[in-house]
N, C-alpha and C. Protein backbone atom coordinates (compact mmCIF):
# COMPACT_ATOMS: atom_id res chain seq x y z
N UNK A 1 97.84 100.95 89.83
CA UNK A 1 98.17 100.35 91.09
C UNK A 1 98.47 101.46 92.09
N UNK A 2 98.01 101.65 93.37
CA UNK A 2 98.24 102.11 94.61
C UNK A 2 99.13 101.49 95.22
N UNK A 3 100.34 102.29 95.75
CA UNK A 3 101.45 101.77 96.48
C UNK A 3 101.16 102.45 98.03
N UNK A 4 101.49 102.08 98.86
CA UNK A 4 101.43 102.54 100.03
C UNK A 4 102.28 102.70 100.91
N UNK A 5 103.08 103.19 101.38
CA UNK A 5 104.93 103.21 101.63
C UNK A 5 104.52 103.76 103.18
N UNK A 6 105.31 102.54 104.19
CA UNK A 6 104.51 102.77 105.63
C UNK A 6 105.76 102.71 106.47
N UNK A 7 105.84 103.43 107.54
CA UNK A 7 107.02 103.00 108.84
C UNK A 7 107.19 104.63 109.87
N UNK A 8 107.63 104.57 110.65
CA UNK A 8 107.80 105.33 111.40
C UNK A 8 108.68 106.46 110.87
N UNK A 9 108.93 108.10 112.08
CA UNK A 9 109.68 108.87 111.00
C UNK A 9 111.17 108.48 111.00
N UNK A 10 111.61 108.75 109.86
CA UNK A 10 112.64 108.52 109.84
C UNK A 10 113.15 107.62 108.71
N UNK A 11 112.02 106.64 108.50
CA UNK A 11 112.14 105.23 107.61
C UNK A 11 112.46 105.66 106.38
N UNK A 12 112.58 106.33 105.48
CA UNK A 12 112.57 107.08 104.65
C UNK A 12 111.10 106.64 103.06
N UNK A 13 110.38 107.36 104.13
CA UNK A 13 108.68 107.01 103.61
C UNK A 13 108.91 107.74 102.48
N UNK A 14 109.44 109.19 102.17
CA UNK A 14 109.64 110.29 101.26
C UNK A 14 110.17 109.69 100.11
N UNK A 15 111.77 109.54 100.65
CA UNK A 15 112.71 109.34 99.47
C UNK A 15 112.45 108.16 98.76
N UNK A 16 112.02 107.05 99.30
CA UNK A 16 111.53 105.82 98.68
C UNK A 16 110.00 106.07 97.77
N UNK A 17 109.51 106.81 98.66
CA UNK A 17 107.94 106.86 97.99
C UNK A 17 108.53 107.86 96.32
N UNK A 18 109.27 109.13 96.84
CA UNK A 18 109.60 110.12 95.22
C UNK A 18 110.04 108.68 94.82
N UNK A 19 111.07 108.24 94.73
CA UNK A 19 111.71 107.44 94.18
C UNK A 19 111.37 106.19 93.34
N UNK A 20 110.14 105.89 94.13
CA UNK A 20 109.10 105.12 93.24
C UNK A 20 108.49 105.62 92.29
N UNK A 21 107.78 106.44 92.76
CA UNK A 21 107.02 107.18 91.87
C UNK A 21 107.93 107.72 90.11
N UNK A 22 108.81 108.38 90.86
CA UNK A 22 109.29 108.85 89.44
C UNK A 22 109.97 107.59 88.44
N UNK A 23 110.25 106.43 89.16
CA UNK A 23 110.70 105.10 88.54
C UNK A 23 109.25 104.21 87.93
N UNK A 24 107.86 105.01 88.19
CA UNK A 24 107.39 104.42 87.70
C UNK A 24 106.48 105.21 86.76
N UNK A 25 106.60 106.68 86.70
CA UNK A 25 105.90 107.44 86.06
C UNK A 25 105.22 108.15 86.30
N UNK A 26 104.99 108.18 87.81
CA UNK A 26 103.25 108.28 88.34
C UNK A 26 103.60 109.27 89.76
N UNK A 27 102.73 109.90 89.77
CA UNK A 27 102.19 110.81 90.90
C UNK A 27 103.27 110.25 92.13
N UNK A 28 103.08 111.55 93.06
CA UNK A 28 103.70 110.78 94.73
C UNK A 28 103.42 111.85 95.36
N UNK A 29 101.96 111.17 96.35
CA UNK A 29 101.83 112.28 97.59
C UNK A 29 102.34 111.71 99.04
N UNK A 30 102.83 112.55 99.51
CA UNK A 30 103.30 112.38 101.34
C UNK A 30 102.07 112.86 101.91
N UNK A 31 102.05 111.97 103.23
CA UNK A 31 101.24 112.04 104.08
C UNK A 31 100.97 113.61 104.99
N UNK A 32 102.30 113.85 104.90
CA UNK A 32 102.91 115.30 105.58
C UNK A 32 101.62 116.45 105.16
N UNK A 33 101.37 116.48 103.74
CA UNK A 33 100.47 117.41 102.83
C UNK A 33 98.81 117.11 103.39
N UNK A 34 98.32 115.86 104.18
CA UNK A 34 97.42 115.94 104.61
C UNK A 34 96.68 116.49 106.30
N UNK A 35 98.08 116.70 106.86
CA UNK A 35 97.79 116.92 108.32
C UNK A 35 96.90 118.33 108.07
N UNK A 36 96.81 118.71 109.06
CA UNK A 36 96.10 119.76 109.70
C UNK A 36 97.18 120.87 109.99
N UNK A 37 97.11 122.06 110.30
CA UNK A 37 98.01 122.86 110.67
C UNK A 37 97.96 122.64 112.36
N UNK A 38 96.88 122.16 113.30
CA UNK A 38 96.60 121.82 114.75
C UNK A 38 97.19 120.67 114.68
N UNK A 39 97.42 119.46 113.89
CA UNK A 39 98.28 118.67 113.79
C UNK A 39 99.85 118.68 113.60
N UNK A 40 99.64 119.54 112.87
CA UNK A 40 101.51 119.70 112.56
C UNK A 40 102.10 120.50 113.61
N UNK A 41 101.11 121.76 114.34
CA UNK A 41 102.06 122.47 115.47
C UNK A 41 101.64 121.51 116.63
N UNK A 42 101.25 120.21 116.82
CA UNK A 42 101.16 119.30 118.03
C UNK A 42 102.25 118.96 117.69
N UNK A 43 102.66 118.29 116.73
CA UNK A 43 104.14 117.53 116.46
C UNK A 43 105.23 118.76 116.73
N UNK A 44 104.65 119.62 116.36
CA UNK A 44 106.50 120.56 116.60
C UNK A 44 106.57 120.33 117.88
N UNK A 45 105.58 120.66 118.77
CA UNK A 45 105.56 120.82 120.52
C UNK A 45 106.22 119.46 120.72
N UNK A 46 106.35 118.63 120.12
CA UNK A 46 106.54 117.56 120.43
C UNK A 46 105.38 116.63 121.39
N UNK A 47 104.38 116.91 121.05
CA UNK A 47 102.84 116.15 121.32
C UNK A 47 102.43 115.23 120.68
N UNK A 48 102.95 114.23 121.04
CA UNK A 48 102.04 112.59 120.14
C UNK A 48 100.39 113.10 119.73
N UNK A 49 100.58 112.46 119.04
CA UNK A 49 98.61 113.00 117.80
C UNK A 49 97.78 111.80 118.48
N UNK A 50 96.98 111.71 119.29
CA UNK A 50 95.87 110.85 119.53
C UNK A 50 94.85 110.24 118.50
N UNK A 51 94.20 108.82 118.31
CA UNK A 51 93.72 108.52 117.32
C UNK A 51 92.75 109.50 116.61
N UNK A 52 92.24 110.18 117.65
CA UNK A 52 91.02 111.03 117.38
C UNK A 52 91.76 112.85 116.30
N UNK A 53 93.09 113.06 116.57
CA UNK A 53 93.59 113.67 115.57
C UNK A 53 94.04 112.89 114.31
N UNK A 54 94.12 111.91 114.23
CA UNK A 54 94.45 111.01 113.03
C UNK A 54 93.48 110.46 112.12
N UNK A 55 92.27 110.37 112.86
CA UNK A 55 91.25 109.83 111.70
C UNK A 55 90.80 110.78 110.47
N UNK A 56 90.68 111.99 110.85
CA UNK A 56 90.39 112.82 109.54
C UNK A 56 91.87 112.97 108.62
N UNK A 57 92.84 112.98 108.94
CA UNK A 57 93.85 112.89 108.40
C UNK A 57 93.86 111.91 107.56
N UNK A 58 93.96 110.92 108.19
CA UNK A 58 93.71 109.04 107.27
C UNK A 58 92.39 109.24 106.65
N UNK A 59 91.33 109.94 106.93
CA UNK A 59 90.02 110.19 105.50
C UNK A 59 90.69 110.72 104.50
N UNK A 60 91.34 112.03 104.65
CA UNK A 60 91.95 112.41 103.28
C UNK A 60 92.41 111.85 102.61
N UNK A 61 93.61 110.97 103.47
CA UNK A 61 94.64 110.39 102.69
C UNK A 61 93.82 108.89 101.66
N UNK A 62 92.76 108.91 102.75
CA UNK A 62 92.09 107.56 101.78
C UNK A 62 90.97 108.68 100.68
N UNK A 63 90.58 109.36 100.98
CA UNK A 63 89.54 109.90 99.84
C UNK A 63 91.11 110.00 98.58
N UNK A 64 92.28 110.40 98.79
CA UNK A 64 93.02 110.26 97.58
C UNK A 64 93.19 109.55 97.14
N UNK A 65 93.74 108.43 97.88
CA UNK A 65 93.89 107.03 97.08
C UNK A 65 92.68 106.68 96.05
N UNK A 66 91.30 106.51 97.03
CA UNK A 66 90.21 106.52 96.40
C UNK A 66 90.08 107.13 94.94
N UNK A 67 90.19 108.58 94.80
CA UNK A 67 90.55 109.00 94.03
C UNK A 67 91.37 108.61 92.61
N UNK A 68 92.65 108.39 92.91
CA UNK A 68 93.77 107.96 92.09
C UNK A 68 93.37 106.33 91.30
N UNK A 69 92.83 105.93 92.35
CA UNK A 69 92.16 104.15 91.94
C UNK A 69 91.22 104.08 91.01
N UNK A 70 90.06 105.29 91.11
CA UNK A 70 88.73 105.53 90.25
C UNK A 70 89.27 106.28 88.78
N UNK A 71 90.47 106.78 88.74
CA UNK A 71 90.86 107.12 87.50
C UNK A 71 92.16 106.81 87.10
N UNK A 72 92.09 105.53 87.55
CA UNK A 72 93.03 104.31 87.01
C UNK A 72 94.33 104.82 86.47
N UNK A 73 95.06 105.59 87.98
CA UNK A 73 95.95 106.20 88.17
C UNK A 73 96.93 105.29 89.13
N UNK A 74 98.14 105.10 88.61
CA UNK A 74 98.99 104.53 89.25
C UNK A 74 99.31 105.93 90.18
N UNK A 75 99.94 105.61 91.56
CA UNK A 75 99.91 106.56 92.69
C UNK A 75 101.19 105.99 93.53
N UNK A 76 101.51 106.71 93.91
CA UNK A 76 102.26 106.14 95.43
C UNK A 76 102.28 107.01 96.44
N UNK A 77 101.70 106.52 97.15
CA UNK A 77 101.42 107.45 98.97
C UNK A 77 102.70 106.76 99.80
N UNK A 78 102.80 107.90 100.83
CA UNK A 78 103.34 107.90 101.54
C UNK A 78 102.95 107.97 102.92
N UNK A 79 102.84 107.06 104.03
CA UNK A 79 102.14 107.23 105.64
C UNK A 79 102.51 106.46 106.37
N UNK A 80 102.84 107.26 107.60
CA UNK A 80 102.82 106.41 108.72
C UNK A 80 102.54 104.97 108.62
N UNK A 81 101.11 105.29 108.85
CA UNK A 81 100.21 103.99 108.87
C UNK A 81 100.36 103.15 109.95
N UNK A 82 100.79 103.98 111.48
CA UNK A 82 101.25 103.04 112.28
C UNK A 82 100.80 101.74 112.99
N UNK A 83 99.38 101.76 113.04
CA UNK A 83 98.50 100.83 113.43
C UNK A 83 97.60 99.97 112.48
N UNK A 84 97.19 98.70 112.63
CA UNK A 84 96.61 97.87 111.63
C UNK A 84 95.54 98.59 111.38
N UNK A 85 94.62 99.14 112.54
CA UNK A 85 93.31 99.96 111.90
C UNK A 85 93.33 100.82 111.29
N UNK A 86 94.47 101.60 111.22
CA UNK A 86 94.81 102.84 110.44
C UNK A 86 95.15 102.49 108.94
N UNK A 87 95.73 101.06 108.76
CA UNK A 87 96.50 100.54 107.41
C UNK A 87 94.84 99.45 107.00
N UNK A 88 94.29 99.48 107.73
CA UNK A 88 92.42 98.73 107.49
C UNK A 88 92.06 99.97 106.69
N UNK A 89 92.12 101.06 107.14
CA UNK A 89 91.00 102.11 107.34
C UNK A 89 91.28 102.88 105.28
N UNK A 90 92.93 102.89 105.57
CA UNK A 90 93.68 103.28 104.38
C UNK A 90 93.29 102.45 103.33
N UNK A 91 93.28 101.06 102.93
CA UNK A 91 92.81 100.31 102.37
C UNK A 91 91.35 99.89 101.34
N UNK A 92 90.48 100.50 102.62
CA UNK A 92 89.36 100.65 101.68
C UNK A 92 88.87 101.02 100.63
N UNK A 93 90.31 102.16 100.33
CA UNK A 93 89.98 102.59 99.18
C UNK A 93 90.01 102.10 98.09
N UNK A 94 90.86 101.11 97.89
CA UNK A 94 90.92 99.75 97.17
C UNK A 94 91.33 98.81 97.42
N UNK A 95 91.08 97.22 95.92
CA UNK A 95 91.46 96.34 96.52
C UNK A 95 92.91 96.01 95.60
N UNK A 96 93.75 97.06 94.98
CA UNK A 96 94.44 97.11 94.43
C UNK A 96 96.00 97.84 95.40
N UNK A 97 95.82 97.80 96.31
CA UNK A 97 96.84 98.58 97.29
C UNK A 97 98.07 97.89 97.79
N UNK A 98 99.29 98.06 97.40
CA UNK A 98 100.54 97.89 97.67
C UNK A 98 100.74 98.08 99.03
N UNK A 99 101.24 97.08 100.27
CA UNK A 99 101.59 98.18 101.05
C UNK A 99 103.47 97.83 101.60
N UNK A 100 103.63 98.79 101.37
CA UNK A 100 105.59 98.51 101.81
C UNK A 100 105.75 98.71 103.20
N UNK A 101 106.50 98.00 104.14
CA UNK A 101 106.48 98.62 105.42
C UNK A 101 107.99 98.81 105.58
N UNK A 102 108.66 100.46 105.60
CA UNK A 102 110.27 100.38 105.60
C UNK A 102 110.36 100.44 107.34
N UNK A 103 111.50 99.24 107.32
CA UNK A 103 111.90 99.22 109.09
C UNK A 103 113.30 98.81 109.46
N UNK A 104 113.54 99.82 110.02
CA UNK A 104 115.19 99.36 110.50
C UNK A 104 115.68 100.03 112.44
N UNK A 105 116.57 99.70 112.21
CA UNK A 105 117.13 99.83 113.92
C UNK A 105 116.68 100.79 114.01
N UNK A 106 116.36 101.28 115.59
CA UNK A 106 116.26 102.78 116.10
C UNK A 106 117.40 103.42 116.26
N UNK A 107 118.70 103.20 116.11
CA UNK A 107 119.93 103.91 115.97
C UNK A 107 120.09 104.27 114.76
N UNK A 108 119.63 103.90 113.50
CA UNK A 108 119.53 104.52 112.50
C UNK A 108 118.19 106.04 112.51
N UNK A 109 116.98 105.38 112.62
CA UNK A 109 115.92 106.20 112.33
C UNK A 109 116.63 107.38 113.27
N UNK A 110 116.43 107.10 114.97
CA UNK A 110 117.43 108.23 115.21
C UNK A 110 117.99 109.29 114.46
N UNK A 111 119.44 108.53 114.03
CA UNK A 111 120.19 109.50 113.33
C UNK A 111 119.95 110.01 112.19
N UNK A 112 118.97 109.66 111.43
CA UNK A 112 118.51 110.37 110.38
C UNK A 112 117.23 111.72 110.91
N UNK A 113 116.51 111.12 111.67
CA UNK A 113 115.86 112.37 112.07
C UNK A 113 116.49 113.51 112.56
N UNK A 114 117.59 112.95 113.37
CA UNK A 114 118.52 113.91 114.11
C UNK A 114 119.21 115.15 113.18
N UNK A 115 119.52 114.52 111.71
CA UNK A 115 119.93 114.77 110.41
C UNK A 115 119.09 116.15 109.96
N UNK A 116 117.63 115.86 110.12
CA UNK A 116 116.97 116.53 109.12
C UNK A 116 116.84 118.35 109.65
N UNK A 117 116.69 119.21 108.47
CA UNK A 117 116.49 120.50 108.90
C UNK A 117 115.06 120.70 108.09
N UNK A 118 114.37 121.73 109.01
CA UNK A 118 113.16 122.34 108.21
C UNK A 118 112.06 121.47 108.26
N UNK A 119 111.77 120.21 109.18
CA UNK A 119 111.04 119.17 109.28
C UNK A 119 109.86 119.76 110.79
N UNK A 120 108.75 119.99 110.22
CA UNK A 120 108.05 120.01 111.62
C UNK A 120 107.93 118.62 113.09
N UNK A 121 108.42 117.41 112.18
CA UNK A 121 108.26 116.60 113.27
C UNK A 121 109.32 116.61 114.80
N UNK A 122 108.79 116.69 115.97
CA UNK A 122 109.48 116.53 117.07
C UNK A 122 110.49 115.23 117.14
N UNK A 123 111.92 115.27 116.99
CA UNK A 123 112.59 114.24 117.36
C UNK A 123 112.31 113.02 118.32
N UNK A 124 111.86 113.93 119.77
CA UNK A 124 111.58 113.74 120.67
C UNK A 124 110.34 112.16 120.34
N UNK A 125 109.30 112.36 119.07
CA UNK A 125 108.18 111.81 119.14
C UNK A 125 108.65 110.16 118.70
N UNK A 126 109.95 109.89 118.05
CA UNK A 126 109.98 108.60 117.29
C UNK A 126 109.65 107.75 118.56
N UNK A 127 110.11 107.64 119.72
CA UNK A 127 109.73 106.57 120.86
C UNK A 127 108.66 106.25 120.74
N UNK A 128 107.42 107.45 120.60
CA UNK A 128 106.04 107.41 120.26
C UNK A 128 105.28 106.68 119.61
N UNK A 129 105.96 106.75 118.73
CA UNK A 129 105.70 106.12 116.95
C UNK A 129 106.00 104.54 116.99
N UNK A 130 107.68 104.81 117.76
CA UNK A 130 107.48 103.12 117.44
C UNK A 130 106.70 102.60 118.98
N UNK A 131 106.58 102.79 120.06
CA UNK A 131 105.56 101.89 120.68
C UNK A 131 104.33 102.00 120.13
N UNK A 132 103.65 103.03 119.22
CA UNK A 132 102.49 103.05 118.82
C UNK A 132 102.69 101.65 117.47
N UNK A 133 103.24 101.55 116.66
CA UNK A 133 103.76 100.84 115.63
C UNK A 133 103.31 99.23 116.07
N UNK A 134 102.67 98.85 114.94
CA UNK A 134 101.98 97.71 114.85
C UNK A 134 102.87 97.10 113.69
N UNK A 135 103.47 95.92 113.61
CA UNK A 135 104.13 96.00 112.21
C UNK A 135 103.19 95.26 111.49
N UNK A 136 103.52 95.39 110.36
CA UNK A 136 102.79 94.60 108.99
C UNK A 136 103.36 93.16 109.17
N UNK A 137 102.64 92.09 109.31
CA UNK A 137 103.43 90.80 108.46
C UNK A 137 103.53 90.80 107.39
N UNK A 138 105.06 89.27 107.00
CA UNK A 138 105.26 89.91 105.31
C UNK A 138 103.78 89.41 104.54
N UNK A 139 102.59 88.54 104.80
CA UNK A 139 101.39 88.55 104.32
C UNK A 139 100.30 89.93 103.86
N UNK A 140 101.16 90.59 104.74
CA UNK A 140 100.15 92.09 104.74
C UNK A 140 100.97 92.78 104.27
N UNK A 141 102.97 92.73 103.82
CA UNK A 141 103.27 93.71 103.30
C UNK A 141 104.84 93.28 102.75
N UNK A 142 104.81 94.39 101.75
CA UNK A 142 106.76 94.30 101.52
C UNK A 142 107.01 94.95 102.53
N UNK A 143 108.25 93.44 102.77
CA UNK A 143 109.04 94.24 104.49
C UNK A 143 110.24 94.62 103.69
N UNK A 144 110.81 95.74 103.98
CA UNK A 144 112.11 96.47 103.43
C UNK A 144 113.16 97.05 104.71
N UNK A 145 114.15 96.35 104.60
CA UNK A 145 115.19 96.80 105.98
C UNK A 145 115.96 98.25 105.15
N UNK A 146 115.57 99.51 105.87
CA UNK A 146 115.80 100.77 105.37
C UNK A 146 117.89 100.84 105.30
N UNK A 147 118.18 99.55 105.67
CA UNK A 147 119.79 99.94 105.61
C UNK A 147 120.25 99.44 104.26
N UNK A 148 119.54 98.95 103.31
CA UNK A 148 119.40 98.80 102.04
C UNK A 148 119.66 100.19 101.13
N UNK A 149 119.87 100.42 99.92
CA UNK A 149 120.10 101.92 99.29
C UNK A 149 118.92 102.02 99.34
N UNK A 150 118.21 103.06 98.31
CA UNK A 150 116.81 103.23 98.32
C UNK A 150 116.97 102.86 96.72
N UNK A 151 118.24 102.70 95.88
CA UNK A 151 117.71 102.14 94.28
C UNK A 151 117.41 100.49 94.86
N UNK A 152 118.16 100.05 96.14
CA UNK A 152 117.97 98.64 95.90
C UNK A 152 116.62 98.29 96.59
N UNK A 153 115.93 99.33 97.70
CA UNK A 153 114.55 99.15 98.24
C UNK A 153 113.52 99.26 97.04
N UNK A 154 113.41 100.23 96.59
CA UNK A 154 112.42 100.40 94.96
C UNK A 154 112.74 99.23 94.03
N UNK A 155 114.06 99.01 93.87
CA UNK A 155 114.37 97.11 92.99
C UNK A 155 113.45 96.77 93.30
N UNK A 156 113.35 96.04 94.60
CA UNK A 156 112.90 95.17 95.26
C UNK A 156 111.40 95.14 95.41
N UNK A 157 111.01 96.48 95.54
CA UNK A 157 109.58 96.90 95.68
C UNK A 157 108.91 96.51 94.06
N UNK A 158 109.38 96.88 93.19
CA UNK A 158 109.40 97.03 91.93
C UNK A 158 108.91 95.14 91.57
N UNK A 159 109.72 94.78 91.67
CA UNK A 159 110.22 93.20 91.92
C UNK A 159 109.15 92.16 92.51
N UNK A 160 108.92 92.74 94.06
CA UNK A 160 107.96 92.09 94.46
C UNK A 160 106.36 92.81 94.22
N UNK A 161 106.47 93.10 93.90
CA UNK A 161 104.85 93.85 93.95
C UNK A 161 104.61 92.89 92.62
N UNK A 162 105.36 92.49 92.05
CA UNK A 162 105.08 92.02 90.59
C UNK A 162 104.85 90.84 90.75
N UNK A 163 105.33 90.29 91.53
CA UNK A 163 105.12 88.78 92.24
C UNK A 163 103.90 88.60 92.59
N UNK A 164 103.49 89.52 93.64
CA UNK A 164 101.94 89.93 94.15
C UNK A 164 100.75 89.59 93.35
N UNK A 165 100.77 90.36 92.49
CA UNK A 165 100.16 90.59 91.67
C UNK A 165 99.76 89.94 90.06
């Protein structure tokens, strides 16, 4: 099974995605590992990424999934995924794909970005992110309110995906 762990920065796409992963045995790549280095120093500048920097990004990230699915590898990714075409585009790679969408107040995401050290993303960009942000319905996804722990978001993920499926 392909998990797909989606929300703006801050949501905690990382700690939920490790957190899955190692609760379930299996691999965990972040989205972070697919940018571009012209991508990642746009974000330090604090430069929103235009669709046209994002589509080869979202190829990688789907040639992995792809990947992980064809050798019947349980996986859990980690992405943005801010827009439905982008969470379309991600998808193709199978028809086995989890997708979680973590979302909570902007006074939280805030203060956790505000939090972080050693992170190339621009603080400045979350405004970005969330007017760019399309949300998932719960038809299209586990909705997870990030003010939850992250053992009780993975429960839950754990929980419902099983339902799903």
């Amino acid at each position: 099974m392909i998990f797909l762990i989606m929300g703006v920065s801050g949501s905690g796409k990382t700690t939920i995605g490790e957190g899955l992963a190692k609760r379930l045995g299996c691999p965990f790549s972040d989205a972070d590992e697919f940018h571009s280095n012209a991508n990642k120093q746009k974000m330090a500048q604090g430069i929103a990424l235009t669709d046209e920097d994002r589509w080869p990004w979202l190829d990688e990230i789907r040639a992995a999934m792809q990947k992980a699915y064809d050798q019947k590898q349980n996986h859990v990714f980690a992405c943005s995924a801010l827009k439905k075409a982008y969470r379309e585009r991600l998808q193709t790679a199978t028809s086995n794909t989890v997708l979680v969408f973590l979302n909570g107040p902007v006074d939280v995401l805030a203060e956790r970005i505000g939090n972080r050290r050693g992170h190339f993303f621009d603080p400045r960009l979350l405004h970005s992110q969330i007017e760019t942000l399309e949300p998932p319905t719960h038809e299209e996804a586990l909705l997870m309110d990030i003010r939850q722990s992250p053992t009780e978001i993975i429960e839950s993920i754990i929980r419902q995906s099983g339902q799903r499926l």
